[in-house]
C-alpha atoms as a PDB file:
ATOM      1  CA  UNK A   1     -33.329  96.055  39.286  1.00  0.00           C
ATOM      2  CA  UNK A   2     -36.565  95.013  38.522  1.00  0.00           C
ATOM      3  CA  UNK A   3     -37.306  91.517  36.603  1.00  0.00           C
ATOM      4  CA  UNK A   4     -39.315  93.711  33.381  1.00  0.00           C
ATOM      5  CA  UNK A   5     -36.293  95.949  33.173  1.00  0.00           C
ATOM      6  CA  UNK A   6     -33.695  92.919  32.869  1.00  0.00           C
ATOM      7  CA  UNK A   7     -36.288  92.058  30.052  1.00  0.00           C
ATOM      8  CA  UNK A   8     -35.985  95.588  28.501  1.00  0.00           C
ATOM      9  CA  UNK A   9     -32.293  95.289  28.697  1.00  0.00           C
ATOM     10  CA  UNK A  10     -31.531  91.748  27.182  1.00  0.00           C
ATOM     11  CA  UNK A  11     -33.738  93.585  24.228  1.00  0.00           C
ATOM     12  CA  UNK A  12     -31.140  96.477  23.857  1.00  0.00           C
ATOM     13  CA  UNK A  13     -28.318  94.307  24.933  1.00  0.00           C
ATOM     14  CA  UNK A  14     -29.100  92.201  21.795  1.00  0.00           C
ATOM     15  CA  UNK A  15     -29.492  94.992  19.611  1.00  0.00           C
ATOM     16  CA  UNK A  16     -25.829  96.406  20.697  1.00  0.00           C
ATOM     17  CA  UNK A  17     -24.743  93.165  19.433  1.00  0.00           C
ATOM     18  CA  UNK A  18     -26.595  93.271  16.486  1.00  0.00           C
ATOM     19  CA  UNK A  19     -25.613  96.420  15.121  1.00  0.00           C
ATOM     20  CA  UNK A  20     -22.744  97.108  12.761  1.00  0.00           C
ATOM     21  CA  UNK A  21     -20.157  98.293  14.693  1.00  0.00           C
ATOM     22  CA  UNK A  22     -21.235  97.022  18.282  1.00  0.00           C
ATOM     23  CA  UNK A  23     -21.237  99.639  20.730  1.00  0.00           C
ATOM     24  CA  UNK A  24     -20.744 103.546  18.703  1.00  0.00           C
ATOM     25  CA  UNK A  25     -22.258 106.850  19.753  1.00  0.00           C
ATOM     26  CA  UNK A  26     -24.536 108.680  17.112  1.00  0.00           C
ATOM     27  CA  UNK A  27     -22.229 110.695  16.469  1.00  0.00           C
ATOM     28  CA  UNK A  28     -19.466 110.564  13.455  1.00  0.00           C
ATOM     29  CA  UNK A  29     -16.829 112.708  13.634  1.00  0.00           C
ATOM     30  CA  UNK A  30     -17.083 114.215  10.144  1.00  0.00           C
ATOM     31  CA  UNK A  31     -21.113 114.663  10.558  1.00  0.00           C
ATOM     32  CA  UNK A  32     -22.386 115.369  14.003  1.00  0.00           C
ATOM     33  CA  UNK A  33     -25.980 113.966  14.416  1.00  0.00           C
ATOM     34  CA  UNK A  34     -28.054 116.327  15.619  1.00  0.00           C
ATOM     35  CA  UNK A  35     -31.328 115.554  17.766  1.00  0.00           C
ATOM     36  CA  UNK A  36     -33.867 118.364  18.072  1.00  0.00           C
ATOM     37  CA  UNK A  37     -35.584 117.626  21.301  1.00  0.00           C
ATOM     38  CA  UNK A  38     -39.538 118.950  21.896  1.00  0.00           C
ATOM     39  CA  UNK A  39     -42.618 117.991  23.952  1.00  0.00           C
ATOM     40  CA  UNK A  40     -45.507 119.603  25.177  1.00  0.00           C
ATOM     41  CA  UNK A  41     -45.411 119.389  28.467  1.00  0.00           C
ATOM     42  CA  UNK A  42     -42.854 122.691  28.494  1.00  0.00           C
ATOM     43  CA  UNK A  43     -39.326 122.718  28.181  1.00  0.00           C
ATOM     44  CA  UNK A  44     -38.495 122.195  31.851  1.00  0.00           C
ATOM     45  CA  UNK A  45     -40.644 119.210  32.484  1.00  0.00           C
ATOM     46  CA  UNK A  46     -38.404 115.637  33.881  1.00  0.00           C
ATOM     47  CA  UNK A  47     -39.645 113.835  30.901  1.00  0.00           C
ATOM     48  CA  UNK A  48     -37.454 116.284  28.361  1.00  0.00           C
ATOM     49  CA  UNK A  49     -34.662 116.453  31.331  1.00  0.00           C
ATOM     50  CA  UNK A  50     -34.104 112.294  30.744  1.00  0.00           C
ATOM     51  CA  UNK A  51     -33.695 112.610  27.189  1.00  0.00           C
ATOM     52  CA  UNK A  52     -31.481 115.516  27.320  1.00  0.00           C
ATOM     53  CA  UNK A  53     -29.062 112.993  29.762  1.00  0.00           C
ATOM     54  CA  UNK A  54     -29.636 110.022  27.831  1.00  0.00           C
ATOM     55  CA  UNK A  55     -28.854 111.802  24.630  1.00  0.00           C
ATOM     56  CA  UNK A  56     -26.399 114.462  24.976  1.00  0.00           C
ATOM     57  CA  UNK A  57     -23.350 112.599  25.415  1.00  0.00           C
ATOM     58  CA  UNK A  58     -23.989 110.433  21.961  1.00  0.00           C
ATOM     59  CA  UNK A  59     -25.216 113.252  19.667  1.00  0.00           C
ATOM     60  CA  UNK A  60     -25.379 116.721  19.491  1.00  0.00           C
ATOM     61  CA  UNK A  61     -28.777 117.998  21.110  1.00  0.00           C
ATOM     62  CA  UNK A  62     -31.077 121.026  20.613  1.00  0.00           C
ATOM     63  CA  UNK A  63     -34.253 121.938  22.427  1.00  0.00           C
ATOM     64  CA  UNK A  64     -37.375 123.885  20.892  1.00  0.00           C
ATOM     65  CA  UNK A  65     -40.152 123.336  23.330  1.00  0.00           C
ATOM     66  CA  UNK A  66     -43.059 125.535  24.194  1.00  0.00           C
ATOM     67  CA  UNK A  67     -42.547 127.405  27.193  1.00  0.00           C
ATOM     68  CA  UNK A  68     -45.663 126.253  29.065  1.00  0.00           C
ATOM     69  CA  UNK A  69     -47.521 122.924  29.109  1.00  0.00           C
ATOM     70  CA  UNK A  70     -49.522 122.461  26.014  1.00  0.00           C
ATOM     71  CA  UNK A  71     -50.815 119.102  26.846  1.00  0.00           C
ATOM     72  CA  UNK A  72     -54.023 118.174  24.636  1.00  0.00           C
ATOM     73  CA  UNK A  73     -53.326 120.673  21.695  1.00  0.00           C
ATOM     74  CA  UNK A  74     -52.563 117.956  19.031  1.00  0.00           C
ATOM     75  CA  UNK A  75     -51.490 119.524  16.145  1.00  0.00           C
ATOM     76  CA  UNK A  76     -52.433 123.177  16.398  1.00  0.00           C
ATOM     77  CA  UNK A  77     -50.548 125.820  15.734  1.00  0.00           C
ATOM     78  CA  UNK A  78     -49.769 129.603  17.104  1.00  0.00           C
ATOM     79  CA  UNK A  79     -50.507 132.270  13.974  1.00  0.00           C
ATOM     80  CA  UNK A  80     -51.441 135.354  14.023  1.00  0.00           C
ATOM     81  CA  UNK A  81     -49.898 136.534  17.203  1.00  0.00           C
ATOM     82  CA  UNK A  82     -46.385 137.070  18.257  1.00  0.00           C
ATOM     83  CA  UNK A  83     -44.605 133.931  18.729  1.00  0.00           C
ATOM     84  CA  UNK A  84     -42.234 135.366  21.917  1.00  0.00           C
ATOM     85  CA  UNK A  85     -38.999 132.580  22.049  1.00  0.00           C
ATOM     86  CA  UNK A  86     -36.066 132.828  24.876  1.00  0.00           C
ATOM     87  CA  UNK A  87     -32.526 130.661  25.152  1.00  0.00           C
ATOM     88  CA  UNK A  88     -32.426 128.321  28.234  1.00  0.00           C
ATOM     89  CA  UNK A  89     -29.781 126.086  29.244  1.00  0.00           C
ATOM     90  CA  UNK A  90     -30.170 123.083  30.257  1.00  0.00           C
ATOM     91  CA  UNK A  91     -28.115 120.231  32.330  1.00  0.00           C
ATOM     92  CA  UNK A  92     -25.174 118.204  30.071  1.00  0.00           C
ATOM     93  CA  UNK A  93     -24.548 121.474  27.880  1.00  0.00           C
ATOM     94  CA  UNK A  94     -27.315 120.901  26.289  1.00  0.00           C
ATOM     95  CA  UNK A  95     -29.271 124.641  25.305  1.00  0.00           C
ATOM     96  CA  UNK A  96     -32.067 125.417  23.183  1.00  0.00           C
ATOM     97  CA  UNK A  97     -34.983 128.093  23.186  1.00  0.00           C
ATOM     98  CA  UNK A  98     -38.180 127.865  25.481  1.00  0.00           C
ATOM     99  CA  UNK A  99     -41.034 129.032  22.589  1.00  0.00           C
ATOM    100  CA  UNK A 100     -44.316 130.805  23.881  1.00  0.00           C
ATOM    101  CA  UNK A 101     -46.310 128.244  21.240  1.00  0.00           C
ATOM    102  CA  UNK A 102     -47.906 124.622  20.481  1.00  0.00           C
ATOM    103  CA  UNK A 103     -45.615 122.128  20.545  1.00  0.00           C
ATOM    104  CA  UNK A 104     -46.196 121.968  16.670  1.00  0.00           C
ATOM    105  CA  UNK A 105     -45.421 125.329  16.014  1.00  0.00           C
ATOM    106  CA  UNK A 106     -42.267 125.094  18.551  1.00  0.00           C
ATOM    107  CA  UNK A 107     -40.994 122.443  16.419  1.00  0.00           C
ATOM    108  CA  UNK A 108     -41.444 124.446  12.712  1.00  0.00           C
ATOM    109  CA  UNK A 109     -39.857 127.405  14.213  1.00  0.00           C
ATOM    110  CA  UNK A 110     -36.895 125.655  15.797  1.00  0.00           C
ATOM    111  CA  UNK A 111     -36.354 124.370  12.360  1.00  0.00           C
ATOM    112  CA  UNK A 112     -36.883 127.159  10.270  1.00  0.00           C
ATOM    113  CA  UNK A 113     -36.153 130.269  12.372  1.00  0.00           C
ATOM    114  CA  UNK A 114     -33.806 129.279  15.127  1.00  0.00           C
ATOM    115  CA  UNK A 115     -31.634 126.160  14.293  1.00  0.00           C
ATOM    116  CA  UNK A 116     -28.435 126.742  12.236  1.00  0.00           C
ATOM    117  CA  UNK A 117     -29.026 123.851  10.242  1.00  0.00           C
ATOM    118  CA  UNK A 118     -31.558 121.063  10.022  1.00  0.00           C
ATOM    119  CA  UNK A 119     -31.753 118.375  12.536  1.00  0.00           C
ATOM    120  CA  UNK A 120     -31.163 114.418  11.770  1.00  0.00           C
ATOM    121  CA  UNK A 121     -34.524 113.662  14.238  1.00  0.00           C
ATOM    122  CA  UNK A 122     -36.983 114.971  15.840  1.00  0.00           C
ATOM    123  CA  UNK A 123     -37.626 113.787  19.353  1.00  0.00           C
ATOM    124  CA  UNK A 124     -41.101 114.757  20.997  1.00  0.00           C
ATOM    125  CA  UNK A 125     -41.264 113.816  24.609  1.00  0.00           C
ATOM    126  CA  UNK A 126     -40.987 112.229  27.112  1.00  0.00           C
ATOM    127  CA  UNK A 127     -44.619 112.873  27.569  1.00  0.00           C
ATOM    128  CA  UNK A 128     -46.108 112.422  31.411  1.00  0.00           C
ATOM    129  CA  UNK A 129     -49.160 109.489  30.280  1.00  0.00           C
ATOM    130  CA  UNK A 130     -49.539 107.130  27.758  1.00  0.00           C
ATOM    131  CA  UNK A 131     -50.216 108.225  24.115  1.00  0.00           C
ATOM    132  CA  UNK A 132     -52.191 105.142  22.344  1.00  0.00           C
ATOM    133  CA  UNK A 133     -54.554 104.604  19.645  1.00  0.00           C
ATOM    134  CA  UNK A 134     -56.992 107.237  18.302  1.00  0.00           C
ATOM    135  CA  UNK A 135     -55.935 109.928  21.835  1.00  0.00           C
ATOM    136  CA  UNK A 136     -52.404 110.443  19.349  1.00  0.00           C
ATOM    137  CA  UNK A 137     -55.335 112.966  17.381  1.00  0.00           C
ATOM    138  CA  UNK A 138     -55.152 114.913  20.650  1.00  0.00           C
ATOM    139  CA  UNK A 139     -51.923 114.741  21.641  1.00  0.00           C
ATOM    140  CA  UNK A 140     -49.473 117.597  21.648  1.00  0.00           C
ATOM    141  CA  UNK A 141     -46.517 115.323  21.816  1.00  0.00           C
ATOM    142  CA  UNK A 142     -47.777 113.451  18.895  1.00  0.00           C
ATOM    143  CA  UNK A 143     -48.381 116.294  17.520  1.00  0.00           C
ATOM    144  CA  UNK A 144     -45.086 118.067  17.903  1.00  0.00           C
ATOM    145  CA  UNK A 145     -43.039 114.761  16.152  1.00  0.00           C
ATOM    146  CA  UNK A 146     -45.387 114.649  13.170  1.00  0.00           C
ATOM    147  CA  UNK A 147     -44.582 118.197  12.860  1.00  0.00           C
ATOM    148  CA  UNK A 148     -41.223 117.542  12.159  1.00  0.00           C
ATOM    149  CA  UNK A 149     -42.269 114.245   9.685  1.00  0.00           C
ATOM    150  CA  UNK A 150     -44.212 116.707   7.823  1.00  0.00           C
ATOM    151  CA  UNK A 151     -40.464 119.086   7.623  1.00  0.00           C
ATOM    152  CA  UNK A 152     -39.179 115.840   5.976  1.00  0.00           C
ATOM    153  CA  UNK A 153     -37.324 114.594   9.162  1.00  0.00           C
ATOM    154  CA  UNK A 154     -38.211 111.258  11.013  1.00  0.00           C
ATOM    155  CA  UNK A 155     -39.337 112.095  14.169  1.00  0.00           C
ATOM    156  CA  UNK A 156     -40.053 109.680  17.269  1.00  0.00           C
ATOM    157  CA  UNK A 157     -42.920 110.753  19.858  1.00  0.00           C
ATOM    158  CA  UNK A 158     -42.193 109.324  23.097  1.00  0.00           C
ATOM    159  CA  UNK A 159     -44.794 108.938  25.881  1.00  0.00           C
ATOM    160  CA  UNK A 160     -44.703 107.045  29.583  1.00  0.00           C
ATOM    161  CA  UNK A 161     -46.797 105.575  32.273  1.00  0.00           C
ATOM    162  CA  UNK A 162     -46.126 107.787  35.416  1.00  0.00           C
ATOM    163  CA  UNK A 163     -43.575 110.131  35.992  1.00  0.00           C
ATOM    164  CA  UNK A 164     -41.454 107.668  38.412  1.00  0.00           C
ATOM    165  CA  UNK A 165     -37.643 108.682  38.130  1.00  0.00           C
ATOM    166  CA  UNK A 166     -36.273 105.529  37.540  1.00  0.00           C
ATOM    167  CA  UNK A 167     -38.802 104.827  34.513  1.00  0.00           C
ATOM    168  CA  UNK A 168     -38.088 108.286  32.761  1.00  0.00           C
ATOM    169  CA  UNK A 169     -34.523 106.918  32.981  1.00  0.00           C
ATOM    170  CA  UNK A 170     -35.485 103.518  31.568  1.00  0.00           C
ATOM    171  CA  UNK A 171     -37.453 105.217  28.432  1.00  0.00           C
ATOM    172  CA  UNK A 172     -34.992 107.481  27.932  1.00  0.00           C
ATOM    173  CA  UNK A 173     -32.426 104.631  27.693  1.00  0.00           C
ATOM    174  CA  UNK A 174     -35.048 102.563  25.570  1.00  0.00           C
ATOM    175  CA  UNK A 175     -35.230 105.792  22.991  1.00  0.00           C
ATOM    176  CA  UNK A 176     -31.137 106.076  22.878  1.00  0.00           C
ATOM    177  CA  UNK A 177     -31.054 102.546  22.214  1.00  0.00           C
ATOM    178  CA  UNK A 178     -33.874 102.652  19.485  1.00  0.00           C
ATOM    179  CA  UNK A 179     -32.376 105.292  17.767  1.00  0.00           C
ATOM    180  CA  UNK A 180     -28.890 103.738  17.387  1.00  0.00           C
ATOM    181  CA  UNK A 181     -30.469 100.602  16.138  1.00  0.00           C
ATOM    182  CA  UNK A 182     -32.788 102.801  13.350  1.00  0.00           C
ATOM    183  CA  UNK A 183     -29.640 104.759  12.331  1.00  0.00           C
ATOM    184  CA  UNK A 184     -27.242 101.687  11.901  1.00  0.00           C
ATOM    185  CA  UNK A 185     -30.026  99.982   9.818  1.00  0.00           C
ATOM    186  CA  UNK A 186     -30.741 103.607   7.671  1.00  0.00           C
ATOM    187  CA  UNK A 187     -34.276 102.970   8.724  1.00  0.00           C
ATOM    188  CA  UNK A 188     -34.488 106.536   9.686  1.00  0.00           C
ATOM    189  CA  UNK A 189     -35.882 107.984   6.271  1.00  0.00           C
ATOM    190  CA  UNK A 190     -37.454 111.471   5.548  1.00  0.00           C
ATOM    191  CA  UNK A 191     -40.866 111.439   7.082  1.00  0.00           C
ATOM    192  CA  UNK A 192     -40.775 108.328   9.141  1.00  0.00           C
ATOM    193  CA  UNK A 193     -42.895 109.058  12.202  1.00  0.00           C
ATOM    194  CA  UNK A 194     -42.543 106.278  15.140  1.00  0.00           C
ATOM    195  CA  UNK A 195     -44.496 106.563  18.297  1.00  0.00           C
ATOM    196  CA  UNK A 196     -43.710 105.330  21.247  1.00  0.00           C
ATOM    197  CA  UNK A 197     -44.915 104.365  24.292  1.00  0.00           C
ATOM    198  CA  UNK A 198     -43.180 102.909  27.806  1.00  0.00           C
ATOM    199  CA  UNK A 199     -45.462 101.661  30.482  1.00  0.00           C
ATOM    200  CA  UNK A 200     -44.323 101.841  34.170  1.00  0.00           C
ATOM    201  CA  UNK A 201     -42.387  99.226  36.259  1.00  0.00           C
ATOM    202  CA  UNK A 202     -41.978  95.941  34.616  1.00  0.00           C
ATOM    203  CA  UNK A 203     -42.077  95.542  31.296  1.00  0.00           C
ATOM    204  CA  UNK A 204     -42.797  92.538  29.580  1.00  0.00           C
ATOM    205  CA  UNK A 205     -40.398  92.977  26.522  1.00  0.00           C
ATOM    206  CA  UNK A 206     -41.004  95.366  23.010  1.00  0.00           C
ATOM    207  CA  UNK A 207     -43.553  95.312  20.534  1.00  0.00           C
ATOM    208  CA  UNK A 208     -44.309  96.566  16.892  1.00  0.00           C
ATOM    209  CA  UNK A 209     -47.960  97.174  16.625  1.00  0.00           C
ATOM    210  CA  UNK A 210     -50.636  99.224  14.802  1.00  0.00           C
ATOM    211  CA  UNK A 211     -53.110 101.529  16.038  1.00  0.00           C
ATOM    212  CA  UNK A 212     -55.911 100.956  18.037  1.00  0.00           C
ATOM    213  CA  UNK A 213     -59.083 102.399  16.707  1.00  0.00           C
ATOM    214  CA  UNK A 214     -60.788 101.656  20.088  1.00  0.00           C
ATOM    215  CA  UNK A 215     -62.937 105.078  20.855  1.00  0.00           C
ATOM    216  CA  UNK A 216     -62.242 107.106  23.650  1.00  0.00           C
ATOM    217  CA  UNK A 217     -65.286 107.728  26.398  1.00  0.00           C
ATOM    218  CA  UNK A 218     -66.150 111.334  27.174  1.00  0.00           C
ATOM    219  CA  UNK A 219     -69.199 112.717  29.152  1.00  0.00           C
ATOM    220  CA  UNK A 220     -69.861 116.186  30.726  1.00  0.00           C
ATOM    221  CA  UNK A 221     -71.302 116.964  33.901  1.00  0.00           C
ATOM    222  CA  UNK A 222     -73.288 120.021  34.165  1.00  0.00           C
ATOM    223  CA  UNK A 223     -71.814 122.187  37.432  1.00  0.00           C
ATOM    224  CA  UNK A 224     -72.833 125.655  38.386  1.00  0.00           C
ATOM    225  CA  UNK A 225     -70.025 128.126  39.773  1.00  0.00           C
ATOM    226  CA  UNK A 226     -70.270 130.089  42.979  1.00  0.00           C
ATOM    227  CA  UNK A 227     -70.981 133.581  40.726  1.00  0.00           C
ATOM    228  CA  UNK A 228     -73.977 130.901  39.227  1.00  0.00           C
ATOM    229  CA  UNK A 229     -72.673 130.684  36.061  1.00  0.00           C
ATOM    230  CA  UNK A 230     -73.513 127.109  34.484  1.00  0.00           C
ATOM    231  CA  UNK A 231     -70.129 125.372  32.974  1.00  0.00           C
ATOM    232  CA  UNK A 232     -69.936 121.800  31.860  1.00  0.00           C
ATOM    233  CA  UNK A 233     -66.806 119.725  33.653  1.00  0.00           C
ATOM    234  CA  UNK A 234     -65.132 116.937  31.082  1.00  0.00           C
ATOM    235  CA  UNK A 235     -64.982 113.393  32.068  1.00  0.00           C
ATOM    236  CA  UNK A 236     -62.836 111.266  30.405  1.00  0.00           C
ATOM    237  CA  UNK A 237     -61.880 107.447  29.811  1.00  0.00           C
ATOM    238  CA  UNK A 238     -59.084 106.222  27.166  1.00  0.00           C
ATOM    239  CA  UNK A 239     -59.863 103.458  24.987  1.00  0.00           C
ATOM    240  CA  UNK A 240     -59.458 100.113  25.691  1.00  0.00           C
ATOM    241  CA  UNK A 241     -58.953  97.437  23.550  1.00  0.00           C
ATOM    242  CA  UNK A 242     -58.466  93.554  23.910  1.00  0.00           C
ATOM    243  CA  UNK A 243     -56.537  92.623  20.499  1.00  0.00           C
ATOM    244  CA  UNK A 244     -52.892  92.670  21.535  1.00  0.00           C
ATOM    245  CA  UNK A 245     -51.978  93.296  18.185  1.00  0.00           C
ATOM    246  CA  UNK A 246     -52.781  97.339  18.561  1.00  0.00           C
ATOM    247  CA  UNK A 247     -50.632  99.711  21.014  1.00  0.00           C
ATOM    248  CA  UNK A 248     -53.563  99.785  23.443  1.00  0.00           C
ATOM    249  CA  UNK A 249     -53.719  96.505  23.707  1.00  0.00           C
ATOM    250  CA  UNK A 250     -50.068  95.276  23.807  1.00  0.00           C
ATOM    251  CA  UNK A 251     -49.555  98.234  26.046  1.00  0.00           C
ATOM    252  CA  UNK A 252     -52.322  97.318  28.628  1.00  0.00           C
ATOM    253  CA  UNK A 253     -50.238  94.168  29.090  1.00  0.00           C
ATOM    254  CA  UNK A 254     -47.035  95.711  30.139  1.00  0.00           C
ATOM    255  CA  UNK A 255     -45.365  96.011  26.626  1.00  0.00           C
ATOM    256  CA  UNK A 256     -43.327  99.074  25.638  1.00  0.00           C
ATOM    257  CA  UNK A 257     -45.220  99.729  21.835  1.00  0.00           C
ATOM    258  CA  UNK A 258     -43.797 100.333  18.577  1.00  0.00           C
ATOM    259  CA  UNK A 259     -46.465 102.311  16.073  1.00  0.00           C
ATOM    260  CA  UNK A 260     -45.609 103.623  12.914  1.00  0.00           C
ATOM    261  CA  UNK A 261     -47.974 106.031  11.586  1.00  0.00           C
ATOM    262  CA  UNK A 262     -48.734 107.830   7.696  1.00  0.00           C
ATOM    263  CA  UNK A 263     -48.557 111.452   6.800  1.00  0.00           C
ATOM    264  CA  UNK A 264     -50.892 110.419   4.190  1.00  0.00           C
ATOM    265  CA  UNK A 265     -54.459 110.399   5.668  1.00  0.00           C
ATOM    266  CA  UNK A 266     -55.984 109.466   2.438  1.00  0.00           C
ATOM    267  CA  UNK A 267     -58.146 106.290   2.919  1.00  0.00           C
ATOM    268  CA  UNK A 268     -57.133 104.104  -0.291  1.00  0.00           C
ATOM    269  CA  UNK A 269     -60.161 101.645  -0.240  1.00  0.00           C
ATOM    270  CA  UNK A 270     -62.792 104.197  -0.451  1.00  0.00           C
ATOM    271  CA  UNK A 271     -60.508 106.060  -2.603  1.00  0.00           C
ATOM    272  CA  UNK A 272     -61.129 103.338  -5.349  1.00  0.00           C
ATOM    273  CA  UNK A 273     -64.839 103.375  -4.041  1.00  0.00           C
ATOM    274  CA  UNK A 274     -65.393 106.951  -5.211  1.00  0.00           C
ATOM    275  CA  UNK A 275     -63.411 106.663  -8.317  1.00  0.00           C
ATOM    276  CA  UNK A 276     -66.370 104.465  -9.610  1.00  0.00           C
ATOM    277  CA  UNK A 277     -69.033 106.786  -8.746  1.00  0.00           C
ATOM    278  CA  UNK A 278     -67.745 109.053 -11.975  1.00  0.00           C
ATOM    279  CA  UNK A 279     -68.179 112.201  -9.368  1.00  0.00           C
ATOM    280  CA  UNK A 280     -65.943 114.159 -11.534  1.00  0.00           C
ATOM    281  CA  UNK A 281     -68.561 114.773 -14.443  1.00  0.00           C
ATOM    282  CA  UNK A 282     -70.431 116.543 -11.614  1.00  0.00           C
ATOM    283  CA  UNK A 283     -71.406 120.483 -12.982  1.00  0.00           C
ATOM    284  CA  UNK A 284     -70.980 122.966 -10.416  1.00  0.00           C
ATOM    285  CA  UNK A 285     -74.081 125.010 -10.661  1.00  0.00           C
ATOM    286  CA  UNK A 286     -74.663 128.346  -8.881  1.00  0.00           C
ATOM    287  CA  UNK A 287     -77.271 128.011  -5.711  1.00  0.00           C
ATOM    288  CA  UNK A 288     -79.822 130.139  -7.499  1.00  0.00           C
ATOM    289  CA  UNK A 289     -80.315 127.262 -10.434  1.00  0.00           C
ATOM    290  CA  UNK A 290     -79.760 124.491  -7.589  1.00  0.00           C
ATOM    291  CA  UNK A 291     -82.889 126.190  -6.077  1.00  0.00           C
ATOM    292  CA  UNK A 292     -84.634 126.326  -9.031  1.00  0.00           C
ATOM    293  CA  UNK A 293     -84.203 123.031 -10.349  1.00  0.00           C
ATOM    294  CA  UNK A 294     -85.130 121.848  -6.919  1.00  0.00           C
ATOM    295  CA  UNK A 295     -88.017 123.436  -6.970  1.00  0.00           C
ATOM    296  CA  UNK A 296     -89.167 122.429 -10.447  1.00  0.00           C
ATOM    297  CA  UNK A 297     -88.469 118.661  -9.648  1.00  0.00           C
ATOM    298  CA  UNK A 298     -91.095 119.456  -6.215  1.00  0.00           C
ATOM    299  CA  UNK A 299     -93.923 120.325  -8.487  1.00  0.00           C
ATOM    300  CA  UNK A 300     -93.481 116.895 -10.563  1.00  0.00           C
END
């Protein structure tokens, strides 16, 4: 076993011994706890396949993932159009429904259509790549857990470095381990939206960190197709950022990152800021007398 996993394990060891109760399953035997699983890489991908193992022998588990990848659609959603949905079965008992949709929408219709009762968590992942700092505005796993903090369940979005076996098992023992430790301290509350993410090989030990506001770098190359059609080709860099404080940076030095995030986008300073300006005694006035009085200020 590799020195950053012993690291990862004296972490979970210590909360076992931490928790009321020691060592319990999430399940009591007068109210099941029920995890509804999601991603948006599709319902068959590994990543989904280690939590399904991880989890299913603690707590009762449900799947409602889309039924192809979805990576990249953040938190869009699938209207107007039939939304097509099939039961799969999965490994450890475990079933669920493969949902032709965003991971988003996957997640509101498992809840609200296809579920007999509502889940205790949401669970988006194990996404295949990192999730940090301003890319959790693109991501569909991201997107997919705040779904379900939106439904008034706390949710937990779960990305990883790599797709190596053995680290998809160690995340997906990380997340089981997490979860007990939230549930024994009743820190998961309606709405509470956690995300995760578990970089590959060895990690360094577990941090709780806020988000990086690095920006992203995109560029796009022109390219003409054989037919000569011009199209332009994305290229892509994630943010980086130095402060080890933020997920991208604690991440970047081999820690698995802790980052809660807010439904509530509103931004409180400049809240205050515009509350000053007295912009409600503003008069809505119809376009033609906006033109007019525009015009009669031009001639003075």
């Amino acid at each position: 076993m590799k020195l950053g996993r012993n690291r990862v394990w004296l972490v979970t060891l210590a909360i076992i011994l931490l928790s009321p109760g020691g060592y319990r399953t999430l399940a009591e035997p007068d109210a099941p706890f029920t995890i509804l699983l999601s991603n948006d890489d599709g319902f068959d991908s590994p990543g989904l396949q280690a939590l399904v193992e991880a989890l299913a022998p603690v707590a009762r588990v449900v799947v409602a993932a889309p039924a192809t990848e979805q990576s990249g659609s953040g938190h869009g959603i699938t209207y107007r159009e039939p939304i097509f949905f099939h039961q799969i079965k999965l490994s450890a008992g475990v079933s669920g429904y493969a949902i032709q949709a965003r991971p988003a929408t996957c997640v509101r219709v498992g809840v609200e259509s296809l579920l007999e009762s509502k889940p205790d968590l949401v669970i988006s992942g194990i996404n295949r790549g990192p999730n940090l700092g301003i890319v959790t505005f693109y991501s569909g796993t991201v997107g997919a857990a705040r779904q379900g903090a939106l439904l008034g369940i706390p949710a937990i979005a779960v990305s990883m470095q790599g797709d190596d076996p053995d680290d998809l098992a160690t995340a997906a023992s990380f997340i089981w381990q997490l979860v007990r430790h939230l549930r024994a301290q009743h820190v998961l509350r309606p709405g509470l939206l956690l995300n995760v993410n578990v970089p590959a090989g060895n990690q360094h030990g577990v941090r709780v960190v806020r988000q990086s506001i690095a920006p992203d770098r995109e560029s796009y190359e022109r390219r003409t197709s054989p037919r000569g059609a011009e199209y332009l080709w994305s290229r892509w860099t994630p943010p980086a950022d130095q402060d080890e404080m933020t997920d991208v940076g604690a991440f970047a030095q081999n820690f698995i990152t802790i980052t809660p995030l807010r439904i509530d986008q509103t931004d409180a300073r400049e809240l205050d800021s515009l509350g000053k300006l007295e912009l409600e005694e503003l008069v809505p006035i119809s376009r033609d007398a906006a033109t007019r009085e525009g015009f009669a200020r031009g001639k003075n």
